[in-house]
C-alpha atoms as a PDB file:
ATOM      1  CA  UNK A   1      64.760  18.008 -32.438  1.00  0.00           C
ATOM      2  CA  UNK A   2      63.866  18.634 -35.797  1.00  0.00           C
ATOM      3  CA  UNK A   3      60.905  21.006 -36.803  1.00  0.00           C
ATOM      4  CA  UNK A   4      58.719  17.829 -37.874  1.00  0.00           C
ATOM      5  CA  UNK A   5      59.509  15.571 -34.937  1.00  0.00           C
ATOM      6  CA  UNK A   6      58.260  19.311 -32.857  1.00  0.00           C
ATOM      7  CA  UNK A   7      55.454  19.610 -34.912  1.00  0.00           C
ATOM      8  CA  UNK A   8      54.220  15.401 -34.648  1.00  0.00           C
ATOM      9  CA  UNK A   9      55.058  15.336 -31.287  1.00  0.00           C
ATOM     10  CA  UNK A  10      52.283  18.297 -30.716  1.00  0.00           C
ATOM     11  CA  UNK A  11      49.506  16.622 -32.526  1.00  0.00           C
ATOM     12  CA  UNK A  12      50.060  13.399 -30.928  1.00  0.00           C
ATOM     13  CA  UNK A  13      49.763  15.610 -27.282  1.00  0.00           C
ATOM     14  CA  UNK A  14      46.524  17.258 -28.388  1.00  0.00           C
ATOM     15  CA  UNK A  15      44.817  13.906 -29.988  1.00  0.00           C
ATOM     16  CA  UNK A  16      45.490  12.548 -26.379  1.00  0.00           C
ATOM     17  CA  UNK A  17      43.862  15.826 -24.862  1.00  0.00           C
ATOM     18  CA  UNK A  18      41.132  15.509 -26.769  1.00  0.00           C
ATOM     19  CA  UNK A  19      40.290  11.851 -26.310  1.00  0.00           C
ATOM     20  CA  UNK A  20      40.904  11.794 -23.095  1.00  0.00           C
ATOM     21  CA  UNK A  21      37.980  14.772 -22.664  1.00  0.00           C
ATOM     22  CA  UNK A  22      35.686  12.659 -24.938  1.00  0.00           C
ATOM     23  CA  UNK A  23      36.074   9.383 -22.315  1.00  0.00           C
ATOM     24  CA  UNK A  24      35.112  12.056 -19.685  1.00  0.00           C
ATOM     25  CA  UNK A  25      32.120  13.440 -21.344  1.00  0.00           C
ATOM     26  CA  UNK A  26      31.597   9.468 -22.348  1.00  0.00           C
ATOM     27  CA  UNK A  27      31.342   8.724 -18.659  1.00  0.00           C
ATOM     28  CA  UNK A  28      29.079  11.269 -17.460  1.00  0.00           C
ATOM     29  CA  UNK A  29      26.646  10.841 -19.926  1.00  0.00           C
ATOM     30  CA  UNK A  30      26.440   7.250 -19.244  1.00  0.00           C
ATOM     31  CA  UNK A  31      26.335   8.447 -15.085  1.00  0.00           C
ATOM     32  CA  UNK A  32      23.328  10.315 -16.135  1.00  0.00           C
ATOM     33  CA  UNK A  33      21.307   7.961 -18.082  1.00  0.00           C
ATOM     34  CA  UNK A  34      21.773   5.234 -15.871  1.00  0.00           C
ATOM     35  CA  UNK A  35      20.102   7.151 -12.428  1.00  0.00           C
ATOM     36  CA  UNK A  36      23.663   7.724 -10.939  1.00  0.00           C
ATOM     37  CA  UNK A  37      23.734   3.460 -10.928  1.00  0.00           C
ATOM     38  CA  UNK A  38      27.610   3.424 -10.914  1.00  0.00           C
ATOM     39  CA  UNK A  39      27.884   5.399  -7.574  1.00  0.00           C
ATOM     40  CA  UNK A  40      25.114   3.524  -5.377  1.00  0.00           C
ATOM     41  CA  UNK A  41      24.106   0.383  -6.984  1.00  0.00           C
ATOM     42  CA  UNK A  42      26.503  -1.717  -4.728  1.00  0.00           C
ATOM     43  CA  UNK A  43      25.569   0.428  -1.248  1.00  0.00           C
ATOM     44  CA  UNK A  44      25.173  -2.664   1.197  1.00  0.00           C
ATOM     45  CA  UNK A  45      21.854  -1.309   2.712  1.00  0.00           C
ATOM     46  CA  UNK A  46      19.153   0.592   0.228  1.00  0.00           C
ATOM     47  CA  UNK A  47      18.800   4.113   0.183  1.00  0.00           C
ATOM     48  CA  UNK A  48      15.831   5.450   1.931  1.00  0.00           C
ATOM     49  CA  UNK A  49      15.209   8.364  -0.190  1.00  0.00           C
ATOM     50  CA  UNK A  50      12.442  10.159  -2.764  1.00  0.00           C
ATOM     51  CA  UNK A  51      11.914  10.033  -6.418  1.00  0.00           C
ATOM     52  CA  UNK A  52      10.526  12.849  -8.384  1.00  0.00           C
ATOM     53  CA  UNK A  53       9.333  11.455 -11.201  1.00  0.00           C
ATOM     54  CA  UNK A  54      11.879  13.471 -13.393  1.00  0.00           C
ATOM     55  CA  UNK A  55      14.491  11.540 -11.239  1.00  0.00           C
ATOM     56  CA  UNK A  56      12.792   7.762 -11.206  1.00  0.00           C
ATOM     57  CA  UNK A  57      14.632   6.059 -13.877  1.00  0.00           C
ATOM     58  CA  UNK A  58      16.871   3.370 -15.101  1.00  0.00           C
ATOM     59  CA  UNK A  59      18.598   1.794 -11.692  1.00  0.00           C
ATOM     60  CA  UNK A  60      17.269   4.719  -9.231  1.00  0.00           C
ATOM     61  CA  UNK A  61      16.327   3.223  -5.861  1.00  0.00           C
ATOM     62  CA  UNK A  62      13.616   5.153  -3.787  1.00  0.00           C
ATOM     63  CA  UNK A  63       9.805   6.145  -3.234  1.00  0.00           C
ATOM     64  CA  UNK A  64       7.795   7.706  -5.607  1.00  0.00           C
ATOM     65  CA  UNK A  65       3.992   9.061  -5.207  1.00  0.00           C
ATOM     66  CA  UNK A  66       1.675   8.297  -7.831  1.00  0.00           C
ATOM     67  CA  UNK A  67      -0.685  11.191  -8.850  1.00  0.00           C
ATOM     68  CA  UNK A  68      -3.230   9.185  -6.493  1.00  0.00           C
ATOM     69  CA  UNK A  69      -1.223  10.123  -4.221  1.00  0.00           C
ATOM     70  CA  UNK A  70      -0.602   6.610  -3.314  1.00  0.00           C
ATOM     71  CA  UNK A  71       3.405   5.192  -2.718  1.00  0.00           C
ATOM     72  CA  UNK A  72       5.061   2.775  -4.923  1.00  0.00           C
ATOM     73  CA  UNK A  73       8.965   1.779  -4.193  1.00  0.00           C
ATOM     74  CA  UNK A  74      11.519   2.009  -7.076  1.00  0.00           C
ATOM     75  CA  UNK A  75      14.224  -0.878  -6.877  1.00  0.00           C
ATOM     76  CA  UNK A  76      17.049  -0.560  -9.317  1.00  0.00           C
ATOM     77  CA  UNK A  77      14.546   1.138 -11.374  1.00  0.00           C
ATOM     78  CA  UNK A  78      11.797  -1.363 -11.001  1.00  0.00           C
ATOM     79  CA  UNK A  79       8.734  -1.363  -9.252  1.00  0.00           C
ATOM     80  CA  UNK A  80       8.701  -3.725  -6.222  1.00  0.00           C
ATOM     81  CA  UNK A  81       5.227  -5.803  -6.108  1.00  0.00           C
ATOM     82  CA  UNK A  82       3.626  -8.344  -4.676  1.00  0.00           C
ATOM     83  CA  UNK A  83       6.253  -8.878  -2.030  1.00  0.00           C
ATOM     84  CA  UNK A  84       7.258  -7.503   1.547  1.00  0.00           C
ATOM     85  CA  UNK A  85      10.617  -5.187   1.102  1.00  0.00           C
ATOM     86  CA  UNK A  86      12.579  -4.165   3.739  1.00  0.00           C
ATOM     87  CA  UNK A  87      13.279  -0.349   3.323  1.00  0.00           C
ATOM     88  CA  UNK A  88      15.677   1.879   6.527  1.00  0.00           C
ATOM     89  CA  UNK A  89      15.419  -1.444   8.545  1.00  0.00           C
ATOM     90  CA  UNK A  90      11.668  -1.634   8.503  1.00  0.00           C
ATOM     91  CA  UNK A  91       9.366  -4.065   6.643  1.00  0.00           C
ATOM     92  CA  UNK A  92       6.943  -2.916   3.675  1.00  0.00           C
ATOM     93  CA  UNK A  93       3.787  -4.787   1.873  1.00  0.00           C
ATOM     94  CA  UNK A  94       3.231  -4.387  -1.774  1.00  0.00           C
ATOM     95  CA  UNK A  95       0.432  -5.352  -3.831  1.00  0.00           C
ATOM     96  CA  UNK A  96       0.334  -6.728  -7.271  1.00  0.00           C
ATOM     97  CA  UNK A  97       0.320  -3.033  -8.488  1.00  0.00           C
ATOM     98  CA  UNK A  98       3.305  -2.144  -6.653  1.00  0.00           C
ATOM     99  CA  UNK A  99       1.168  -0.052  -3.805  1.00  0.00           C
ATOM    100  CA  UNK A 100       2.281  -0.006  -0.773  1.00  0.00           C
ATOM    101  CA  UNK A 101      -0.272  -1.104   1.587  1.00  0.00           C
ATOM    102  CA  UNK A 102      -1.377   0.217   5.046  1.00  0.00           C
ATOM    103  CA  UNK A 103      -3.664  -0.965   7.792  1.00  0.00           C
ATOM    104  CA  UNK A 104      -4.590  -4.874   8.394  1.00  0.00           C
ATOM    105  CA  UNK A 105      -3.899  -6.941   5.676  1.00  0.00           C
ATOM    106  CA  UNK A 106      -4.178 -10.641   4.916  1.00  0.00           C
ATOM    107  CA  UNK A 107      -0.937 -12.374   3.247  1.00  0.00           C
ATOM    108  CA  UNK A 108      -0.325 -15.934   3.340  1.00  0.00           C
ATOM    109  CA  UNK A 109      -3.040 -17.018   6.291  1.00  0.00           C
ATOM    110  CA  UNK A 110      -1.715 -14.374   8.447  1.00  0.00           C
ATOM    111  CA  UNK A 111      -3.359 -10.641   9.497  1.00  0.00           C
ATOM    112  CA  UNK A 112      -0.166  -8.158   9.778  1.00  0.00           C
ATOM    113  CA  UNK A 113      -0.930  -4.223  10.672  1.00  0.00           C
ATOM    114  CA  UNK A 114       0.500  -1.690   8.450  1.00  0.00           C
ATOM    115  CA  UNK A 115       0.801   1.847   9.985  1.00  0.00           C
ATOM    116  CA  UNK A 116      -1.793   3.746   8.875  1.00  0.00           C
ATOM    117  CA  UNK A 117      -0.082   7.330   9.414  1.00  0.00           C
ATOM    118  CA  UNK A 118       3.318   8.394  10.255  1.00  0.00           C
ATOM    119  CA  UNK A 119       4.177   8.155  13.556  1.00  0.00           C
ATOM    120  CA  UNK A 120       7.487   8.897  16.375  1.00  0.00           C
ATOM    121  CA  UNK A 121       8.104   5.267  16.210  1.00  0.00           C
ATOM    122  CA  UNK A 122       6.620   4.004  12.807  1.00  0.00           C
ATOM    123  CA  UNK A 123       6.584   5.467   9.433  1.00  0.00           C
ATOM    124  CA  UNK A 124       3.631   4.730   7.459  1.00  0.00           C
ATOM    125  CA  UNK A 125       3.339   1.432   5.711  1.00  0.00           C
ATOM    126  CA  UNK A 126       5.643  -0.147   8.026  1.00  0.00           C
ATOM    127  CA  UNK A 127       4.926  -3.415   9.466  1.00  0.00           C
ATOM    128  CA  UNK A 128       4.355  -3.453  13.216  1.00  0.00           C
ATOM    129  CA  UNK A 129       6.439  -6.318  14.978  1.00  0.00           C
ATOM    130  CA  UNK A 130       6.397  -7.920  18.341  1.00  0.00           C
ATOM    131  CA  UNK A 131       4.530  -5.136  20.040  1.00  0.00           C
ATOM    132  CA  UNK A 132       0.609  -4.033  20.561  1.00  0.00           C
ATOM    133  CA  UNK A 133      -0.957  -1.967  17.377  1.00  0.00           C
ATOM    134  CA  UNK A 134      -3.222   1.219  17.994  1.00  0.00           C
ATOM    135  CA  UNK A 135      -6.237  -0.806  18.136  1.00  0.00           C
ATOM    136  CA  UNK A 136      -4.948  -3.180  21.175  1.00  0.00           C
ATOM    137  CA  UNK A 137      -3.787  -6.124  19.141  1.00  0.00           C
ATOM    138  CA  UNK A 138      -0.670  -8.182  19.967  1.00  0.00           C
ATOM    139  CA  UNK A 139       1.365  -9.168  16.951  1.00  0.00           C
ATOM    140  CA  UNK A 140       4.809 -11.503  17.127  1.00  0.00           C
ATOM    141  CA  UNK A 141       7.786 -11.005  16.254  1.00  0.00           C
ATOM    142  CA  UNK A 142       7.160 -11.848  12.498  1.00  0.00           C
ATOM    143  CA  UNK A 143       4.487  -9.243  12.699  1.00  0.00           C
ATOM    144  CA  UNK A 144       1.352 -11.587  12.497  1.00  0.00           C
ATOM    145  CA  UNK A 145      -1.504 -11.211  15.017  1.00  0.00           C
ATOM    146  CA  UNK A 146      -1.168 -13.069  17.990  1.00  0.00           C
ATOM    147  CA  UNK A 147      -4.778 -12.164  19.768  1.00  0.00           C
ATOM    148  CA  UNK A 148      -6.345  -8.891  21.881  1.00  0.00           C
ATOM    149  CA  UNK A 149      -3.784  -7.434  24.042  1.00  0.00           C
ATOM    150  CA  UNK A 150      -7.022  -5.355  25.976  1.00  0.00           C
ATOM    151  CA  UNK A 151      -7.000  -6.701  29.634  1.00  0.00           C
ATOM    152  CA  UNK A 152     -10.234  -7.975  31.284  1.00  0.00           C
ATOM    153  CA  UNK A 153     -11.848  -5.676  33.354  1.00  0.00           C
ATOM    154  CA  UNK A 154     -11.983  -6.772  37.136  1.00  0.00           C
ATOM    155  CA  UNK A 155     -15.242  -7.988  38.090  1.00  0.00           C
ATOM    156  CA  UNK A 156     -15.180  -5.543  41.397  1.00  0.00           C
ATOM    157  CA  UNK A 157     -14.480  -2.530  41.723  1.00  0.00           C
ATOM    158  CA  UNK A 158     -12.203  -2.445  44.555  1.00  0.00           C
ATOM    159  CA  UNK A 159      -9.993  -4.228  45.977  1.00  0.00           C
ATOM    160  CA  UNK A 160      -7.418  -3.650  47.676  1.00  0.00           C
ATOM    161  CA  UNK A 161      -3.696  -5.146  46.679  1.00  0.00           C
ATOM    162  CA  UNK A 162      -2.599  -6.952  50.342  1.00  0.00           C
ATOM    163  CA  UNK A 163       0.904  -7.173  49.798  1.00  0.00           C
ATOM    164  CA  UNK A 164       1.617  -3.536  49.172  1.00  0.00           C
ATOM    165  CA  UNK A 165       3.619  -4.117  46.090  1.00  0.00           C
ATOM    166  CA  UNK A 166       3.226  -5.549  42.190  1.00  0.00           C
ATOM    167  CA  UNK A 167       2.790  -8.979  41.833  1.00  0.00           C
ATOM    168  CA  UNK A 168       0.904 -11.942  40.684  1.00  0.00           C
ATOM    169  CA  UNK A 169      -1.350 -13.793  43.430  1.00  0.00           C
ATOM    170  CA  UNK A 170      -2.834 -17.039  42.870  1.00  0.00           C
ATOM    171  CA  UNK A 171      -5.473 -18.207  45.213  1.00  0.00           C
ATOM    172  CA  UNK A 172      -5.961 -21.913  44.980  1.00  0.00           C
ATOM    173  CA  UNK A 173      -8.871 -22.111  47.044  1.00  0.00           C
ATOM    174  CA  UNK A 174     -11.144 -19.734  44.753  1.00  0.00           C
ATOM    175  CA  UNK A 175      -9.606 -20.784  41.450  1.00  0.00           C
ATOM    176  CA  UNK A 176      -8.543 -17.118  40.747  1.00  0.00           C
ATOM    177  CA  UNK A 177      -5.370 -15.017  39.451  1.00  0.00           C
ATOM    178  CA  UNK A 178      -5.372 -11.333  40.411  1.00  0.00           C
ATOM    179  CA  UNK A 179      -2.176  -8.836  38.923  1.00  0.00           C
ATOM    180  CA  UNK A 180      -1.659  -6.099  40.652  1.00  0.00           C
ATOM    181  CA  UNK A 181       0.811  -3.387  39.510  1.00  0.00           C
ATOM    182  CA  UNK A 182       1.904  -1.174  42.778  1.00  0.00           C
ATOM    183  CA  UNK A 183      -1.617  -0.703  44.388  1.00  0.00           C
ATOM    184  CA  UNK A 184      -4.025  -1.174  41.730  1.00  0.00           C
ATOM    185  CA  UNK A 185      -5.595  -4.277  40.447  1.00  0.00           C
ATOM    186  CA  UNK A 186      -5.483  -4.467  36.637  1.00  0.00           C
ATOM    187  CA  UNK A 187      -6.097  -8.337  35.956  1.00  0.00           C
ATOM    188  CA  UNK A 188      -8.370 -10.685  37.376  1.00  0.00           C
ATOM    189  CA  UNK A 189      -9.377 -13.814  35.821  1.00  0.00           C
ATOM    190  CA  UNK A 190     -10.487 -17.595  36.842  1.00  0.00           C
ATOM    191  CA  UNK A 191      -7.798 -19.944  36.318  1.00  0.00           C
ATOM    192  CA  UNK A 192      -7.618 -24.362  36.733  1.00  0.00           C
ATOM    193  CA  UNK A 193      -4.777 -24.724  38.827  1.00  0.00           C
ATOM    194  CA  UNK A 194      -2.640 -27.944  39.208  1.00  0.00           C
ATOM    195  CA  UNK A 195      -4.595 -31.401  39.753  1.00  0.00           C
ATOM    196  CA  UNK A 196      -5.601 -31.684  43.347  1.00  0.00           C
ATOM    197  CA  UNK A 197      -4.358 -35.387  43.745  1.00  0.00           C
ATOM    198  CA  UNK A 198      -1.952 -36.015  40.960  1.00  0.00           C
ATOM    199  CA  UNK A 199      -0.256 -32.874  40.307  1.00  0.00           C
ATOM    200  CA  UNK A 200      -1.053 -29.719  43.139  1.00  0.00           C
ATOM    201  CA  UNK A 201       0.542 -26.562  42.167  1.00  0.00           C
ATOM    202  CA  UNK A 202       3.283 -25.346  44.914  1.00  0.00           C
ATOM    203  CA  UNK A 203       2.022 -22.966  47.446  1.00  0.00           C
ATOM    204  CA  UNK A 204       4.400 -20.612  48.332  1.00  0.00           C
ATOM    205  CA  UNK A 205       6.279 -17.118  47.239  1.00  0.00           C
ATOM    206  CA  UNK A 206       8.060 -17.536  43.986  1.00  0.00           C
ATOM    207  CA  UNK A 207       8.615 -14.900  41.126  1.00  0.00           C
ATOM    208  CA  UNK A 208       8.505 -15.330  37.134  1.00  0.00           C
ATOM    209  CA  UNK A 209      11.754 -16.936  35.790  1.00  0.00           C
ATOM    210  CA  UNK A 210      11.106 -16.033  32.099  1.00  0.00           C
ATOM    211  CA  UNK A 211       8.768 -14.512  29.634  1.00  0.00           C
ATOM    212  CA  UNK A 212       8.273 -16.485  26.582  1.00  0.00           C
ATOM    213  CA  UNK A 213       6.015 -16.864  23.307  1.00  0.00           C
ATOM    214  CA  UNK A 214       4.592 -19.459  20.990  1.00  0.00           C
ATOM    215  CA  UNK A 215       6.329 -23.057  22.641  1.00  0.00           C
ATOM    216  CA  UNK A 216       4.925 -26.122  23.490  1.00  0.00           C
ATOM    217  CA  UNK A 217       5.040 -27.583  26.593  1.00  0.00           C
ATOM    218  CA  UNK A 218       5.635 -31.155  27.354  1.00  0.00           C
ATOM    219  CA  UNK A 219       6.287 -33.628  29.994  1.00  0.00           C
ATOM    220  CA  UNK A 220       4.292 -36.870  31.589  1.00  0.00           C
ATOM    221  CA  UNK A 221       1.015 -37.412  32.449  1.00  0.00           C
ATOM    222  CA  UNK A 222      -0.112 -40.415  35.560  1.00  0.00           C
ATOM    223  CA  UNK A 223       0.352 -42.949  33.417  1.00  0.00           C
ATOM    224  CA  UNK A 224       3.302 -42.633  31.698  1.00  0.00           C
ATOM    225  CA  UNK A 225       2.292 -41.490  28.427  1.00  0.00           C
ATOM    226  CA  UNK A 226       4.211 -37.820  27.015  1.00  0.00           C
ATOM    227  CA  UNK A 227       1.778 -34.872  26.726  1.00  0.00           C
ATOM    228  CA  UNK A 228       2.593 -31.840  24.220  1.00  0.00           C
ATOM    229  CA  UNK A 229       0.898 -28.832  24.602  1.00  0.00           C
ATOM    230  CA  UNK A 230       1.274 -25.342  22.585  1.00  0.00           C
ATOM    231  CA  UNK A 231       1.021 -22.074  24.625  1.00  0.00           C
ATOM    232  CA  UNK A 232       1.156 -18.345  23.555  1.00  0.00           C
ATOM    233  CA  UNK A 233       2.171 -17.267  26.753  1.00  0.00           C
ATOM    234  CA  UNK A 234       4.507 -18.888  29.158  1.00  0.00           C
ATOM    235  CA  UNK A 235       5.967 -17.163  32.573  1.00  0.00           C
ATOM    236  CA  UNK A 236       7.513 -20.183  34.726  1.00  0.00           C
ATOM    237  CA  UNK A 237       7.968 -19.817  37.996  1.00  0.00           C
ATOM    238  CA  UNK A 238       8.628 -22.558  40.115  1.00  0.00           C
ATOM    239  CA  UNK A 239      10.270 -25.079  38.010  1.00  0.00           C
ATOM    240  CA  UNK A 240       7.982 -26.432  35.159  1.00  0.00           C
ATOM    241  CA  UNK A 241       5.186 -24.399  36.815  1.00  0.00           C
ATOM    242  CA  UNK A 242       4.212 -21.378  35.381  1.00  0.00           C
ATOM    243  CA  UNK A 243       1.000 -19.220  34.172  1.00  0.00           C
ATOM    244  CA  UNK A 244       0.230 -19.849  30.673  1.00  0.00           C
ATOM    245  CA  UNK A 245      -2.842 -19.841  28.295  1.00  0.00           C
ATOM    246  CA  UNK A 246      -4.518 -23.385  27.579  1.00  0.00           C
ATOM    247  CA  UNK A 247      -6.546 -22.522  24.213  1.00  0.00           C
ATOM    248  CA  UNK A 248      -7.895 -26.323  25.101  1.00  0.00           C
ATOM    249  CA  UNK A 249      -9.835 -25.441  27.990  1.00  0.00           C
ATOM    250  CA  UNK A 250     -13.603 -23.908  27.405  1.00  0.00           C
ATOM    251  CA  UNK A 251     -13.714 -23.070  31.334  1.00  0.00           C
ATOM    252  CA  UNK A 252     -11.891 -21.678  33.926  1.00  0.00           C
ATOM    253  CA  UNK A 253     -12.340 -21.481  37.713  1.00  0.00           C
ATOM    254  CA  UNK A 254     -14.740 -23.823  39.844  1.00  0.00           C
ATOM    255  CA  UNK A 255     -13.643 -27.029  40.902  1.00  0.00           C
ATOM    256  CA  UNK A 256     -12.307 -27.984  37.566  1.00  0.00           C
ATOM    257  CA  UNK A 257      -8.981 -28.575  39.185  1.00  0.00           C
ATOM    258  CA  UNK A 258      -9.975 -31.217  42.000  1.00  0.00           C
ATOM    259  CA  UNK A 259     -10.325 -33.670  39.213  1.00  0.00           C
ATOM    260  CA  UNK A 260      -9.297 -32.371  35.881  1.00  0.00           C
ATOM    261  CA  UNK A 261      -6.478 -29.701  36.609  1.00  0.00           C
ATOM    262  CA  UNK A 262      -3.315 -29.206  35.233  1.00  0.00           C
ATOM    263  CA  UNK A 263       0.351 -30.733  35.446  1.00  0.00           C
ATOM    264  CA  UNK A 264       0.738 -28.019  37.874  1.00  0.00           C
ATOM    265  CA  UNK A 265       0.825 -24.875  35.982  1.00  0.00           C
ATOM    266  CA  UNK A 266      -1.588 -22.204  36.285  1.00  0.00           C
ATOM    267  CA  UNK A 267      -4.165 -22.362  33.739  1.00  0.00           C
ATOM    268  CA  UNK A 268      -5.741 -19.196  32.270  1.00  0.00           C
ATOM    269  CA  UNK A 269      -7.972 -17.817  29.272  1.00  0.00           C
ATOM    270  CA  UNK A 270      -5.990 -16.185  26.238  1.00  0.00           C
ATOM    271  CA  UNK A 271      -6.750 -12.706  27.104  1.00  0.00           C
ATOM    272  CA  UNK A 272      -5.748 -13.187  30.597  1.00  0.00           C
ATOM    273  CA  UNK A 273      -2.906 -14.559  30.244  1.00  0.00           C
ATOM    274  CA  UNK A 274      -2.142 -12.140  27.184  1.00  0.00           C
ATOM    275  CA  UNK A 275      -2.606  -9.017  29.859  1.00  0.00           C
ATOM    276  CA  UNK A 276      -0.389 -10.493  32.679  1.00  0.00           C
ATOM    277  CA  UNK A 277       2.281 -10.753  30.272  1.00  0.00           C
ATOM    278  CA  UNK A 278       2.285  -7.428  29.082  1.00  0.00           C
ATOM    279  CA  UNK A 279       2.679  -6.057  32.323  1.00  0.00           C
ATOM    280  CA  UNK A 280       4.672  -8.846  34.008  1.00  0.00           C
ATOM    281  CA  UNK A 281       8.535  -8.646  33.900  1.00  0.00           C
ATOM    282  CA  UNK A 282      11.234 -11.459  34.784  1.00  0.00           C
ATOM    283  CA  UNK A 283      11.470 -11.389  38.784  1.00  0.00           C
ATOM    284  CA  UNK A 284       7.865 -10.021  38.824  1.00  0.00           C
ATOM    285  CA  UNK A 285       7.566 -11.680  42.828  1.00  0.00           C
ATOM    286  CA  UNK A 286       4.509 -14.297  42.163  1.00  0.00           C
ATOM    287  CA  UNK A 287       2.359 -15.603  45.465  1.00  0.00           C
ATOM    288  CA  UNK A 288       0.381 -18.839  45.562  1.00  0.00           C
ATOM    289  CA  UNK A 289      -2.012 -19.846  48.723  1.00  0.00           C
ATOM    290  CA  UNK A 290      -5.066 -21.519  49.163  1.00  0.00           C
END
């Protein structure tokens, strides 16, 4: 090879060095002005991390702390607001402002609790869902509140469980529903129990077939026409009788049943029936007698 081809042959080697470290520097520069974007914008679930506010920029995902010391969320670098956000599997409000909200707040006709401080099970801001919140509210699934999850206190003092072990006794006779969870009694409440003529409830030992929330009920009533009902609580347990709420009724106990009862289920008051479903479970052993 000649000393030209040698010495053409050298500078085409280093132009291609030296491009090749310019695409390099290129790429990290554009790495760096973009937030890292490249590496993590495609990451099926988002990050659950912290933004300095050095670091907050163009396509960064993460929290960042305004000097109020409030929380804001970055989302490929934009502030998320006015919406909920679902951040590590758990579900965050944020206003208008891009704040993240805590406590009980209304959005869209519904009251949702926000935790108010970090705790084992909830970090703060996140939504509670289908569980009680710290001040003894139920909330669904969705998070909205359902009602007070605070049973009534029994109106005696004492009395003694007679069976020995947890279950629900309805007494027919005195139009009441006592819970009882091993020896102590933690629910009592009037109840309307089936109609005496039309449509008695069962007497007899039975135990709770299901646990379920916001359905309606329906069926016939005496003269043929459907009935629909909607229930926040329904435990069935002996067929289509079950304990439920009946937000229709404005009294319980008596002699309401001999003439106006129920289809057979066991009507209670919202709180009541709120309680025994709290601490009821499916095959919870369930006794009716008059």
């Amino acid at each position: 090879m000649s000393s030209c081809e040698n010495l053409f042959s050298n500078l085409c080697s280093a132009a291609a060095k030296h491009t090749m470290k310019l695409l390099l520097v290129l790429f990290a520069v554009l790495l760096l002005g973009c937030g890292g974007f490249g590496l993590d914008a495609y990451a099926d679930t988002m990050p659950d991390v912290t933004l300095s506010q050095e670091s907050a920029g163009p396509g960064s995902n993460g929290w960042l702390q305004r000097e109020d010391g409030n929380w804001t969320y970055m989302k490929w670098g934009f502030l998320v607001k006015g919406k909920w956000e679902n951040i590590g599997d758990r579900w965050y409000w944020f206003n208008a402002e891009g704040v993240m909200q805590t406590g009980w707040q209304s959005i869209d006709g519904a009251e949702y609790y926000l935790a108010e401080s970090t705790t084992e099970n909830h970090p703060m801001g996140s939504c509670y869902m289908n569980e009680v919140t710290p001040d003894n509210f139920v909330v669904d699934e969705n998070g909205a509140k359902v009602g007070p999850a605070a049973p009534p206190v029994p109106t005696s003092a004492t009395r003694p469980n007679p069976y020995g072990y947890s279950c629900v006794e309805v007494d027919i006779t005195n139009q009441t529903v006592y819970c009882y969870i091993n020896q102590d009694l933690v629910v009592v409440t009037p109840c309307v129990t089936g109609n005496a003529w039309a449509h008695p409830t069962s007497v007899g030992h039975f135990r709770i077939n299901s646990k379920e929330r916001n359905r309606y009920l329906q069926g016939y009533n005496s003269n043929g026409t459907r009935y629909k009902s909607w229930v926040n609580f329904w435990m069935p347990f002996n067929g289509g009788q079950g304990l439920h709420d009946a937000g229709w009724r404005s009294s319980f106990g008596g002699t309401i049943y001999q003439s106006g009862g129920s289809h057979g289920c066991v009507n209670m008051p919202y709180d009541a029936a709120a309680a025994i479903y709290n601490v009821s479970w499916v095959g919870m052993p369930v006794i009716v007698h008059k």
